[in-house]
N, C-alpha and C. Protein backbone atom coordinates (compact mmCIF):
# COMPACT_ATOMS: atom_id res chain seq x y z
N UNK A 1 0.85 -1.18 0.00
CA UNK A 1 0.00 0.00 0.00
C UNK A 1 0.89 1.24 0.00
N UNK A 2 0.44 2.29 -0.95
CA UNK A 2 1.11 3.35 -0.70
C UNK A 2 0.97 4.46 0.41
N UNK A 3 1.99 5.31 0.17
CA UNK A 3 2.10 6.11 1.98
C UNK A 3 0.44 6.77 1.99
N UNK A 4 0.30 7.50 0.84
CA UNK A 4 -1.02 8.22 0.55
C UNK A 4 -2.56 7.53 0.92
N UNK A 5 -2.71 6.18 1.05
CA UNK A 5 -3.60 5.34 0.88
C UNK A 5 -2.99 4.69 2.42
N UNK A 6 -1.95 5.07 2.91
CA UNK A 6 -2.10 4.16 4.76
C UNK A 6 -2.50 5.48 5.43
N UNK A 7 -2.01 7.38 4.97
CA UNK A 7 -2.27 8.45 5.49
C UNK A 7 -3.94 8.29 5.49
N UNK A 8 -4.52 8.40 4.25
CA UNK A 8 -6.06 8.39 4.57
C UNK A 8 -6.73 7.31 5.49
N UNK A 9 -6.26 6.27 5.14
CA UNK A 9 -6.31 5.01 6.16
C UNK A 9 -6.34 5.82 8.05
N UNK A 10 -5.61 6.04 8.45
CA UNK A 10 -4.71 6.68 9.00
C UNK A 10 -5.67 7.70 10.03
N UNK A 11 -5.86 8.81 9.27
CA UNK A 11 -6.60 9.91 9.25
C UNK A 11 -8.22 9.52 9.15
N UNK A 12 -8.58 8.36 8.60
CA UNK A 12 -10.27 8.41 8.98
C UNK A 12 -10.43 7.35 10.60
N UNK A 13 -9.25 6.83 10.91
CA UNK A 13 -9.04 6.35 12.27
C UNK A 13 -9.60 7.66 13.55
N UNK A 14 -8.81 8.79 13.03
CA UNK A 14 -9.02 9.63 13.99
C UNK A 14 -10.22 11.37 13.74
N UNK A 15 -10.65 10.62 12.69
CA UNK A 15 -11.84 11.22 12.45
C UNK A 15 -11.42 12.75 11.70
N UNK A 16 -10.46 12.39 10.70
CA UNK A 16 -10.25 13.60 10.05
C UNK A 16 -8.92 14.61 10.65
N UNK A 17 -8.86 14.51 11.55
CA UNK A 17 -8.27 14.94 12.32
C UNK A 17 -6.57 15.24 12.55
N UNK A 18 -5.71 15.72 11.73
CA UNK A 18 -4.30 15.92 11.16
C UNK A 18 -3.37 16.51 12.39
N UNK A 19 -4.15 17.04 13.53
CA UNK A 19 -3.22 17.33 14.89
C UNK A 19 -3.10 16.00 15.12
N UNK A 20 -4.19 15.54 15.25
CA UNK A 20 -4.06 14.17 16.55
C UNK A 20 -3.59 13.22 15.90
N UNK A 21 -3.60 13.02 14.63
CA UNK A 21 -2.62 12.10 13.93
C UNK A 21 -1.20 12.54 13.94
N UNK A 22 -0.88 13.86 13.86
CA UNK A 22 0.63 13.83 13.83
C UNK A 22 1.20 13.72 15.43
N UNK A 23 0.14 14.41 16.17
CA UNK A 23 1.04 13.82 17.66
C UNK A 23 0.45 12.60 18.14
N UNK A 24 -0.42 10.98 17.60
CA UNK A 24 -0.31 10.45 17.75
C UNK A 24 1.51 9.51 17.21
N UNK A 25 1.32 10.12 15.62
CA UNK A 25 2.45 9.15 15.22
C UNK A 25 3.69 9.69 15.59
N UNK A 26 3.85 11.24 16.07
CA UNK A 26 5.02 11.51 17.09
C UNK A 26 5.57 10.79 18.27
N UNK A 27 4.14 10.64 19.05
CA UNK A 27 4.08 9.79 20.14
C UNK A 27 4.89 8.52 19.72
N UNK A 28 4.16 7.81 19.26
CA UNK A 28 4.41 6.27 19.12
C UNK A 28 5.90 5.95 18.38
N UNK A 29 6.13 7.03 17.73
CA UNK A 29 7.54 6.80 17.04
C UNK A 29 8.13 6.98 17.81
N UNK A 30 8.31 8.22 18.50
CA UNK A 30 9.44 7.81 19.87
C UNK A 30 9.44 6.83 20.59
N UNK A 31 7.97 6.28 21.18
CA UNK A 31 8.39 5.33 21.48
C UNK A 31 8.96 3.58 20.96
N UNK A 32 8.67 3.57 19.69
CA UNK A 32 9.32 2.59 19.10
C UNK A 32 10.71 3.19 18.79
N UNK A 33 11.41 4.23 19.01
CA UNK A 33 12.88 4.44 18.97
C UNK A 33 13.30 4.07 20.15
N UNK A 34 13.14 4.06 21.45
CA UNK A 34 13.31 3.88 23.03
C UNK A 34 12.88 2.24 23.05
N UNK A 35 12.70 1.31 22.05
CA UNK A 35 12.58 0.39 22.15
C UNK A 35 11.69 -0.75 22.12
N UNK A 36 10.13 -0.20 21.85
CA UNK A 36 9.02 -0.71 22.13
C UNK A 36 8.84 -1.23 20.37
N UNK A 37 8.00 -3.05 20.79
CA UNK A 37 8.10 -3.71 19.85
C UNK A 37 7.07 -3.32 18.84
N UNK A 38 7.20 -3.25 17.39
CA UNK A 38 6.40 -3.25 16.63
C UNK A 38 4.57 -4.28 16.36
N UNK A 39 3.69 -3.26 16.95
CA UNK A 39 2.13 -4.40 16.45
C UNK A 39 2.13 -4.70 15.38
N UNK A 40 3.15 -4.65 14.02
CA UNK A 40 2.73 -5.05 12.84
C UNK A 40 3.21 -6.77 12.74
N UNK A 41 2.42 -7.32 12.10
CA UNK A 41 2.65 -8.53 11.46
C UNK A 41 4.16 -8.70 10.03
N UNK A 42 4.29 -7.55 9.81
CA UNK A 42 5.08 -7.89 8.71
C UNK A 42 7.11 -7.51 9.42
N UNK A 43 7.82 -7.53 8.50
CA UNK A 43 8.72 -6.86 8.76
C UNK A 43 9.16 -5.75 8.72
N UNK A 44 9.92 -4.99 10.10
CA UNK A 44 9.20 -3.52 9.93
C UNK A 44 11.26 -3.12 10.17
N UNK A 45 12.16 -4.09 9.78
CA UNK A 45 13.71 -4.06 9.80
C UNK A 45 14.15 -2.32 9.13
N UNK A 46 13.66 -1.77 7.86
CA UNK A 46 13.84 -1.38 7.10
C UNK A 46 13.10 -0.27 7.21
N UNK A 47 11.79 0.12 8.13
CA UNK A 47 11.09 0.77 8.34
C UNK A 47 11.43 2.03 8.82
N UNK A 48 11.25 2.99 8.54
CA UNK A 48 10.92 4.41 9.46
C UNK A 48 10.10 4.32 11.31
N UNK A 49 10.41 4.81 11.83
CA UNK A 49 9.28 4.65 12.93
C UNK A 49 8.28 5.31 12.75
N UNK A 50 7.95 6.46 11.95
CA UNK A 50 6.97 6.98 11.55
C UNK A 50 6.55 6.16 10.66
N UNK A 51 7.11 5.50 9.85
CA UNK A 51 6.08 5.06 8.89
C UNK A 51 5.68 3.60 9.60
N UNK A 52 5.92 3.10 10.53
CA UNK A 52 5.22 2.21 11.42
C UNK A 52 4.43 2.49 12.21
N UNK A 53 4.63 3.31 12.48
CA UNK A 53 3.55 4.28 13.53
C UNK A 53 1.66 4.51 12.80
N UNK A 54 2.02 4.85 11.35
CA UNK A 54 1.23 5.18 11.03
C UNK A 54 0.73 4.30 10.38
N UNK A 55 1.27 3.08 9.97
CA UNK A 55 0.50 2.08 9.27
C UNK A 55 0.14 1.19 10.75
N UNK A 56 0.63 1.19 11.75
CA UNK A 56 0.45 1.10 12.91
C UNK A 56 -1.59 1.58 13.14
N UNK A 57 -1.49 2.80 13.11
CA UNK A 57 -2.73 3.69 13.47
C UNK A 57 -3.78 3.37 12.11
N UNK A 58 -3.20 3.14 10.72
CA UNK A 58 -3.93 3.10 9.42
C UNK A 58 -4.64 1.62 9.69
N UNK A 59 -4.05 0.22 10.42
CA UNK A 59 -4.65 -0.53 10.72
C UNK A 59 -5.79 -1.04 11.79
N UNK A 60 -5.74 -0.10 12.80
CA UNK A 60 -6.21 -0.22 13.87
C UNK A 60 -6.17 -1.29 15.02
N UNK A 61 -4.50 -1.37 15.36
CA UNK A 61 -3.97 -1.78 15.84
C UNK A 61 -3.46 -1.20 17.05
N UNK A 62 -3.06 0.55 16.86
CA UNK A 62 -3.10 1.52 17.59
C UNK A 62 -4.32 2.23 17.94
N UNK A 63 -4.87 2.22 19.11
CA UNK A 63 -6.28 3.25 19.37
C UNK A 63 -5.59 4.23 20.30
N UNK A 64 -6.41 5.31 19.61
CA UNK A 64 -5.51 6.57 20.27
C UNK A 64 -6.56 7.27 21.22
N UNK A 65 -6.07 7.20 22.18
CA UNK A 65 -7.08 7.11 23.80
C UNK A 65 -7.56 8.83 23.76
N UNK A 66 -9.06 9.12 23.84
CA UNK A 66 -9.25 10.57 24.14
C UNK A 66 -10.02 10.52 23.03
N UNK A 67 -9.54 9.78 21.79
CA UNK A 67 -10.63 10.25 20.75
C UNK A 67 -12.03 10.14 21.13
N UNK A 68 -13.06 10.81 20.87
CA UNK A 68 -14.30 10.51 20.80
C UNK A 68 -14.85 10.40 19.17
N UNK A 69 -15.70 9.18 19.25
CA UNK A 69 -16.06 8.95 17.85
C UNK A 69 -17.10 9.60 17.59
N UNK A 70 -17.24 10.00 16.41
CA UNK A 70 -18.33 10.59 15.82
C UNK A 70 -19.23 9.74 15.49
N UNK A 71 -19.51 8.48 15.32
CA UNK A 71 -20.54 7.32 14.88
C UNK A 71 -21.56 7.48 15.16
């Protein structure tokens, strides 16, 4: 999948919402630099931590606590 298509992915997780996505995947990338293991299934050797972070959040694997859903 391309970056554009895990961002929208991504972004309808948190309801549109482009703050709380970038300081979610701020968040979480630091902490996968400090050591914390990757939720993805695939290999993430080669990866960015941002771009795990966010295919991280594009899957819904990451729930980002505080959101309230609009549903």
């Amino acid at each position: 999948m391309r970056l554009e298509e895990r961002m929208s992915q991504a972004l309808k997780r948190v309801n549109n919402d482009r703050y709380i996505l970038a300081i979610a995947v701020g968040q979480r990338a630091d902490e996968l630099s400090k050591g914390a293991k990757p939720l993805l299934d695939k290999n993430t050797q080669n990866m960015k931590y941002t771009d795990i972070a966010i295919d991280e959040i594009a899957s819904g694997l990451l729930k980002i606590e505080g959101l309230v859903s609009k549903e």
